[in-house]
C-alpha atoms as a PDB file:
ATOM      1  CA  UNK A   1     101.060 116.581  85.477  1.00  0.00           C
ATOM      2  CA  UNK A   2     102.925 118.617  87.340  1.00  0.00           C
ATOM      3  CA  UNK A   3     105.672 117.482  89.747  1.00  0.00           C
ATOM      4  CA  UNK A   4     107.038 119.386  93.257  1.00  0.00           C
ATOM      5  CA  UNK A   5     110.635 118.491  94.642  1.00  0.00           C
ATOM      6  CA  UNK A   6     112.181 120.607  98.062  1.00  0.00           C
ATOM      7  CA  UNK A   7     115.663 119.560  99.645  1.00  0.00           C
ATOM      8  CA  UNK A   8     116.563 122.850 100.844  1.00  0.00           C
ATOM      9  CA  UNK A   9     116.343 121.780 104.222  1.00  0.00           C
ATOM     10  CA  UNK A  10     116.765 118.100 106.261  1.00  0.00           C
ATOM     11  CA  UNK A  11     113.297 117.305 104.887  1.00  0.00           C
ATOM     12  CA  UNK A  12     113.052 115.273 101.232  1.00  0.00           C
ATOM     13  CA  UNK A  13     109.706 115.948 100.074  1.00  0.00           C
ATOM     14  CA  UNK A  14     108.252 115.501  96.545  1.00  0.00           C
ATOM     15  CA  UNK A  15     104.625 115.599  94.845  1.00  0.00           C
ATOM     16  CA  UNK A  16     102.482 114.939  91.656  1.00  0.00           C
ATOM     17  CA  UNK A  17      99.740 117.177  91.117  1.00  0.00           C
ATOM     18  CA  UNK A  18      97.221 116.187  88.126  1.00  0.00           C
ATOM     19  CA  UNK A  19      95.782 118.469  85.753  1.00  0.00           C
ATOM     20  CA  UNK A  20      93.398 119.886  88.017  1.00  0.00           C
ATOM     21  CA  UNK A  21      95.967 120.851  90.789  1.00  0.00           C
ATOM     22  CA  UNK A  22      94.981 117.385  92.470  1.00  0.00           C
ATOM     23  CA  UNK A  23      97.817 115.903  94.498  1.00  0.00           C
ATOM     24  CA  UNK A  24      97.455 112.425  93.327  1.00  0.00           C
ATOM     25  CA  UNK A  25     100.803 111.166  94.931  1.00  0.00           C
ATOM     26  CA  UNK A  26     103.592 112.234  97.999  1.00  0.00           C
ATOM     27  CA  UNK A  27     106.333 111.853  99.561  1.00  0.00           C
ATOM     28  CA  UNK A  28     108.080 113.123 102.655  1.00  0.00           C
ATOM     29  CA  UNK A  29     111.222 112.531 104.518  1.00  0.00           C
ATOM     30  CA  UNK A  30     113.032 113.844 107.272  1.00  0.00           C
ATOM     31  CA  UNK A  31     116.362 112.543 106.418  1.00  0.00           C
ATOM     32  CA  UNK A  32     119.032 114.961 107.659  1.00  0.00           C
ATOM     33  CA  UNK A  33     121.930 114.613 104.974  1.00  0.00           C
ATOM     34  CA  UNK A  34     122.062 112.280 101.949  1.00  0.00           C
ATOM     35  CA  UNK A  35     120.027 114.119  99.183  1.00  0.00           C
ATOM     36  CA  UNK A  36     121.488 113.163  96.565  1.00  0.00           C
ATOM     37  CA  UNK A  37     121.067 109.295  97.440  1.00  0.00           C
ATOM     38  CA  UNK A  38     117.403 109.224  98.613  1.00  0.00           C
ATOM     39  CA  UNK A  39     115.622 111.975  95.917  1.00  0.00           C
ATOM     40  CA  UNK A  40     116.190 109.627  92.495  1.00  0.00           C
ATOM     41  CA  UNK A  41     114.626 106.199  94.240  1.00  0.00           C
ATOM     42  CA  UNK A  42     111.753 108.945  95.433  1.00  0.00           C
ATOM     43  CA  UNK A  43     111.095 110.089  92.432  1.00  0.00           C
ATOM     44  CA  UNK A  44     110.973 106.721  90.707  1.00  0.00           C
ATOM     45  CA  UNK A  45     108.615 105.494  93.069  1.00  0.00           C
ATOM     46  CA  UNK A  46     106.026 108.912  93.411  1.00  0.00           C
ATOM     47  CA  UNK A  47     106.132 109.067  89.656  1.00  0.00           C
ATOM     48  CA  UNK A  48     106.112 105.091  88.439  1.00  0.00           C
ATOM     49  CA  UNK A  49     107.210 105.743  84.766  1.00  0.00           C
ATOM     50  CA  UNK A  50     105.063 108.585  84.504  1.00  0.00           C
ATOM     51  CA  UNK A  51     106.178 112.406  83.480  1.00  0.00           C
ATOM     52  CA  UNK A  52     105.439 115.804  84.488  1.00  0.00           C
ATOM     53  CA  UNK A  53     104.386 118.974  81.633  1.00  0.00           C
ATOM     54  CA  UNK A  54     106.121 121.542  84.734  1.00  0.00           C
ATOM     55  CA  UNK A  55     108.460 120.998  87.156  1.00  0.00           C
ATOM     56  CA  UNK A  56     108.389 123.220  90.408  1.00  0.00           C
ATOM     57  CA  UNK A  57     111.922 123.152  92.736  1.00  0.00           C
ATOM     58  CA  UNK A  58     111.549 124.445  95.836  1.00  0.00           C
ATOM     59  CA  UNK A  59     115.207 127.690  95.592  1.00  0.00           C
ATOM     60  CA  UNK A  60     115.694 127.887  99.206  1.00  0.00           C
ATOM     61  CA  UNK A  61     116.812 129.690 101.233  1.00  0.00           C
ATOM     62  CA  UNK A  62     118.773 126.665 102.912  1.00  0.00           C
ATOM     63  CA  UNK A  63     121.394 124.136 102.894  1.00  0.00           C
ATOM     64  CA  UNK A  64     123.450 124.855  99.973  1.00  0.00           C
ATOM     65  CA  UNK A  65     124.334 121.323  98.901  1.00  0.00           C
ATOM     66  CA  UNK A  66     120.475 120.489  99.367  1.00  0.00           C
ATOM     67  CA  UNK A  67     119.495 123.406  97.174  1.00  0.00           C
ATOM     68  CA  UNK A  68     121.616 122.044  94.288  1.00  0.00           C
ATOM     69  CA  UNK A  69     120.524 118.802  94.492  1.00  0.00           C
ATOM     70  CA  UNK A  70     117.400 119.637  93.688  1.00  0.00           C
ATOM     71  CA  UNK A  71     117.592 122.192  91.345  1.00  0.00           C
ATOM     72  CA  UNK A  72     119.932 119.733  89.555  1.00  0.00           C
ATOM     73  CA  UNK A  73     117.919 117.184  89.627  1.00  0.00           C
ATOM     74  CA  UNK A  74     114.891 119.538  88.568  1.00  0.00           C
ATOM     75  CA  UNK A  75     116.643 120.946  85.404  1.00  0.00           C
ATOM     76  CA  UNK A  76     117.435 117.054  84.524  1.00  0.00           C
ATOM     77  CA  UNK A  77     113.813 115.854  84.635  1.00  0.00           C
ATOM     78  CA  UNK A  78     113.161 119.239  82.683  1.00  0.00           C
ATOM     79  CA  UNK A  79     115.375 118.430  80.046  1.00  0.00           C
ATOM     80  CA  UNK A  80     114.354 114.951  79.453  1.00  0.00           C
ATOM     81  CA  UNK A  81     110.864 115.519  79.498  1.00  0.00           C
ATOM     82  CA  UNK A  82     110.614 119.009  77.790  1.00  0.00           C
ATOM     83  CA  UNK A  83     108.967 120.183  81.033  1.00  0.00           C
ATOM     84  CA  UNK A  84     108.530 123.792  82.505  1.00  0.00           C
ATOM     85  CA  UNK A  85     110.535 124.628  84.856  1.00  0.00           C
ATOM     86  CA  UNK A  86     109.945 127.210  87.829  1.00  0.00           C
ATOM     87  CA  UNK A  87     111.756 127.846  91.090  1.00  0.00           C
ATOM     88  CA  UNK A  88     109.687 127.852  94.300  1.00  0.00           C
ATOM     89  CA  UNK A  89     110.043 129.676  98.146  1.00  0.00           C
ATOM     90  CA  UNK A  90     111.440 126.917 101.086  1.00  0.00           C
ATOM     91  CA  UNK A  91     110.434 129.255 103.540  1.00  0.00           C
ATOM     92  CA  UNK A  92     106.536 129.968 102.012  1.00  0.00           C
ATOM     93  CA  UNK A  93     106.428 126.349 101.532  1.00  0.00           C
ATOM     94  CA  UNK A  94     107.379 126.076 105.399  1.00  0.00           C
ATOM     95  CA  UNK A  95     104.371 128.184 106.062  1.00  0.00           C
ATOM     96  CA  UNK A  96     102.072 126.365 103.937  1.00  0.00           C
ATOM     97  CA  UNK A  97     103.186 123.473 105.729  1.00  0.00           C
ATOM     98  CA  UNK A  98     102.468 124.876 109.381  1.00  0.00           C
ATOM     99  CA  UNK A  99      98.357 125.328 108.195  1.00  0.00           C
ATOM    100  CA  UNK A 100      97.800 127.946 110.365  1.00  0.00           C
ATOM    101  CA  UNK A 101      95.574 130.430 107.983  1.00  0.00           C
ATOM    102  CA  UNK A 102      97.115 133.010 109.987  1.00  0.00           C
ATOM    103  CA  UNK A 103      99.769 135.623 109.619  1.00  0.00           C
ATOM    104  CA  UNK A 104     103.403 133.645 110.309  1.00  0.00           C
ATOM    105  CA  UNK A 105     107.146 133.886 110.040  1.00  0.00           C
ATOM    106  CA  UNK A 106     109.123 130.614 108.745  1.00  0.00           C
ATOM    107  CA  UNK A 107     112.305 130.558 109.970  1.00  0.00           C
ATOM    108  CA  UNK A 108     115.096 128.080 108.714  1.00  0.00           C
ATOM    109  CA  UNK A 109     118.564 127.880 110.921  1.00  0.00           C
ATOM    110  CA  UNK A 110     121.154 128.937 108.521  1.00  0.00           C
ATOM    111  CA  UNK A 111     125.182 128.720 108.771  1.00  0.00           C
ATOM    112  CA  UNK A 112     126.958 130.401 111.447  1.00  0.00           C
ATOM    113  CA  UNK A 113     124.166 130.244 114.037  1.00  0.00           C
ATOM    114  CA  UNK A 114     121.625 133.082 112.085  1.00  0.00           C
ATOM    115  CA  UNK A 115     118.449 132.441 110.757  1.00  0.00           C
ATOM    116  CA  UNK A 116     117.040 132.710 107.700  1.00  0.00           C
ATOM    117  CA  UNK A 117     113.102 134.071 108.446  1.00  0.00           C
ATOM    118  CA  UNK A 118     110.256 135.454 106.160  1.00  0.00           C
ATOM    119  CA  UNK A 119     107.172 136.936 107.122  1.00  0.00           C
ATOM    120  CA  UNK A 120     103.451 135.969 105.230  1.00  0.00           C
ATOM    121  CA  UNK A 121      99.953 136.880 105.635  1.00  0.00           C
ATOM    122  CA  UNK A 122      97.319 133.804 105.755  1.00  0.00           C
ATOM    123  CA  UNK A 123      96.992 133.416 102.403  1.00  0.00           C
ATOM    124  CA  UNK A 124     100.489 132.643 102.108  1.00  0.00           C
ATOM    125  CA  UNK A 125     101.523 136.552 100.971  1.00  0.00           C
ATOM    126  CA  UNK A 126     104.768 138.094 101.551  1.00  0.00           C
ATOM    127  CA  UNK A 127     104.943 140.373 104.407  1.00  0.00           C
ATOM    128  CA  UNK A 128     108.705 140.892 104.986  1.00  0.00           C
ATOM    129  CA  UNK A 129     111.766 140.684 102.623  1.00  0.00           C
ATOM    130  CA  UNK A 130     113.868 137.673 103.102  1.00  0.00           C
ATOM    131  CA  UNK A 131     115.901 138.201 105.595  1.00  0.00           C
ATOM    132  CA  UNK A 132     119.345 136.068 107.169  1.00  0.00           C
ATOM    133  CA  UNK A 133     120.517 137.622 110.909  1.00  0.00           C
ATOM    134  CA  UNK A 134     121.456 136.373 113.852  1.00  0.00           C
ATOM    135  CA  UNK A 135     118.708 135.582 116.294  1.00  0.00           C
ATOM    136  CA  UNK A 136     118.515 138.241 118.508  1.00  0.00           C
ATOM    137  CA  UNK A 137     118.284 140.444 115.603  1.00  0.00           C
ATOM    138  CA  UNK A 138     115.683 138.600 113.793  1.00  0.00           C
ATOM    139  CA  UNK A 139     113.673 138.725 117.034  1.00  0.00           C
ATOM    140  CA  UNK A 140     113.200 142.676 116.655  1.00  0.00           C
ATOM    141  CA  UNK A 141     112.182 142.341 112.776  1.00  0.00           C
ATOM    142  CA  UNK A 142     109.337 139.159 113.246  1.00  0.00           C
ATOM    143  CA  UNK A 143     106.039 140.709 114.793  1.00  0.00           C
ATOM    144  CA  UNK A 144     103.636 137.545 113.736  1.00  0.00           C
ATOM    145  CA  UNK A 145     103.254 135.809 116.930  1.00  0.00           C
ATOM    146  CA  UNK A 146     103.611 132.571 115.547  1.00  0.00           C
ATOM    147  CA  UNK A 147     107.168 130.854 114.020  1.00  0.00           C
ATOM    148  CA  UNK A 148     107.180 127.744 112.361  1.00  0.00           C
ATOM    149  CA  UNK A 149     110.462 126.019 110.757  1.00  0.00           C
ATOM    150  CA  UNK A 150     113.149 124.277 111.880  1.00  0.00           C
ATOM    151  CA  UNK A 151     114.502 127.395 113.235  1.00  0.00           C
ATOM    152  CA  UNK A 152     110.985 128.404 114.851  1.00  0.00           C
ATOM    153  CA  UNK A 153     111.969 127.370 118.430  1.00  0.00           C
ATOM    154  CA  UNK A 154     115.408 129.545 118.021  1.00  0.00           C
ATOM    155  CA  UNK A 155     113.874 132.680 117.375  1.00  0.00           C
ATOM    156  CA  UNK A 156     110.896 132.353 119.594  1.00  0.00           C
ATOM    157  CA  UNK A 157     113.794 131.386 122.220  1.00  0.00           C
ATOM    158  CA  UNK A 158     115.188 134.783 120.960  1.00  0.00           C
ATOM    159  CA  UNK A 159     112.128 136.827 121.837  1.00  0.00           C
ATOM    160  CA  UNK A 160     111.231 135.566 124.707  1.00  0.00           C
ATOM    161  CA  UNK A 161     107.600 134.923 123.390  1.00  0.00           C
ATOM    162  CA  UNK A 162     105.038 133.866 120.745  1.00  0.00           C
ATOM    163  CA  UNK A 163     104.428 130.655 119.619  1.00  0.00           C
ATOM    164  CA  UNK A 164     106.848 128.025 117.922  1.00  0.00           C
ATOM    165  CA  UNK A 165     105.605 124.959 115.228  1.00  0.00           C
ATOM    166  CA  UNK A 166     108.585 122.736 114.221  1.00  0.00           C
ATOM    167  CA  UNK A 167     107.324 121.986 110.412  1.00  0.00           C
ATOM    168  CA  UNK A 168     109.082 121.624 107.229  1.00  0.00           C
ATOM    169  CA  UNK A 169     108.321 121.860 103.318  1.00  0.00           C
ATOM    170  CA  UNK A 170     106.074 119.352 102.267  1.00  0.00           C
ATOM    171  CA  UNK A 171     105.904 119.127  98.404  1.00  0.00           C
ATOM    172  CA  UNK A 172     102.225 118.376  98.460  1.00  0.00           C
ATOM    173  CA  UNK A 173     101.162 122.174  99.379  1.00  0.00           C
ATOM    174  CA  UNK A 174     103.108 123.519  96.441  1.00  0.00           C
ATOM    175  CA  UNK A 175     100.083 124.579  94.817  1.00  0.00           C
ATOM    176  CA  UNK A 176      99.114 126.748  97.723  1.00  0.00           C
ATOM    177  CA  UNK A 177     101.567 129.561  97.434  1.00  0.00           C
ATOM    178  CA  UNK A 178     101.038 132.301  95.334  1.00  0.00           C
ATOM    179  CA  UNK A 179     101.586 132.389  91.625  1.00  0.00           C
ATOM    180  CA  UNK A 180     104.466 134.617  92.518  1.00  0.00           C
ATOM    181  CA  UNK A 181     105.931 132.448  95.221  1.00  0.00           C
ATOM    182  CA  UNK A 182     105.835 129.536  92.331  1.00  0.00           C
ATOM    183  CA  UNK A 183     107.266 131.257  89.501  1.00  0.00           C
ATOM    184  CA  UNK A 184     110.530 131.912  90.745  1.00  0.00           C
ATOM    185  CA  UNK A 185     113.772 131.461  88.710  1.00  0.00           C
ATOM    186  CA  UNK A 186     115.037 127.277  89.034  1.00  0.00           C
ATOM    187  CA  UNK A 187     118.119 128.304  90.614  1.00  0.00           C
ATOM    188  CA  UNK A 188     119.521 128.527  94.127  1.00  0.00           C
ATOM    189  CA  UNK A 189     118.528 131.194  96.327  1.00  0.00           C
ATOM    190  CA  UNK A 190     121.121 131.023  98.812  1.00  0.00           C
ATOM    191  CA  UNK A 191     120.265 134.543 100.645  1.00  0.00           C
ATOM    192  CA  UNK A 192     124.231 134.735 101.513  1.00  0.00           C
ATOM    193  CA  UNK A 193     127.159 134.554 100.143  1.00  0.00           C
ATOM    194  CA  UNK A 194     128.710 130.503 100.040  1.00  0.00           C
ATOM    195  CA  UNK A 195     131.440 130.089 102.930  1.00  0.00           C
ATOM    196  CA  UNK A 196     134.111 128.648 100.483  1.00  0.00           C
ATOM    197  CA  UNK A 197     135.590 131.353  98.896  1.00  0.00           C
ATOM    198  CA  UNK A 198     136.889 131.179  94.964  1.00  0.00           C
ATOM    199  CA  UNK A 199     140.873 130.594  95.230  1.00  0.00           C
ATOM    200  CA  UNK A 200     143.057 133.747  93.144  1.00  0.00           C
ATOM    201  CA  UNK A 201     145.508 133.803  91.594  1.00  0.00           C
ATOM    202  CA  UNK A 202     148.519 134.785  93.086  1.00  0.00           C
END
């Protein structure tokens, strides 16, 4: 079995894949805040005292706080179980999510009003580094025509065309993105330095 978990963004999504790369169970939530409360009860429920042999966590970029609670949760369930454990792309998960089977850019709003955006082919390819600007300058560096993520309609606002699908990770298309998209390292990938600062010493 292998289980999916995302909370990188207002969306709590998880799924069970069988041994065959079936999805034989999902769930997905748009919950805004409260992570940490709703993904245990999920989990309980999607998996129903079964276990997983590999655990993918969906890195970010993202919310900070919603990053850690599921890579937390993630290296937990690893733990216990003896389970693989490999990080996975928000924002390729966000295109998976959108369907298209065209080329895309997922864009996720980020702190201080910029955007987090990636660019990928149809088959779900990188075509752009990561990238976290402000939206006027992330409107010069997307060329796909269409956006999808919860930032979408910001940068398609910001260019003054192209297309704009508000969709978020679903779990359930995990096993769509590349083996290199999926094999990630199981911790954060915050894209920008944290706002809170460490305190020195005086």
């Amino acid at each position: 079995m292998i289980l999916a978990i995302d909370t990188s963004t207002a969306a709590c999504t998880a799924a069970l894949f069988d041994g065959a790369g079936n999805c034989v169970g999902s769930c997905d939530e748009l919950i805004g805040r409260g992570h940490a409360e709703r993904l245990a009860p999920m989990l309980a429920e999607l998996l129903d005292g079964r276990s997983a042999d590999e655990i993918l966590v969906g890195v970010g970029p993202g919310s900070f706080t919603g990053i850690r609670v599921g890579v937390a949760a993630a290296h937990g369930l690893a733990i216990g179980w003896g389970a693989r454990l490999s990080g996975m792309s928000s924002l390729a998960l966000i295109a998976a999510a959108a369907d298209a089977r065209t080329e895309i850019v997922a864009a996720i709003e980020g702190g201080h009003g910029e955007l987090f955006i990636q660019q990928f082919d149809a088959a779900l390819n990188p075509r752009s580094e990561l990238l976290n600007l402000p939206p006027d300058q992330a409107a010069m560096v997307a060329s796909a025509d269409l956006a999808a993520g919860p930032g979408a309609q910001a940068l398609t606002n910001a260019r003054g065309t192209g297309r704009a699908i508000e969709a978020w990770p679903s779990a359930s298309h995990a096993l769509r993105l590349p083996e290199a998209l999926r094999t990630l390292a199981a911790a954060p990938l915050y894209a920008r330095a944290p706002d809170a600062k460490a305190r020195t010493a005086a």
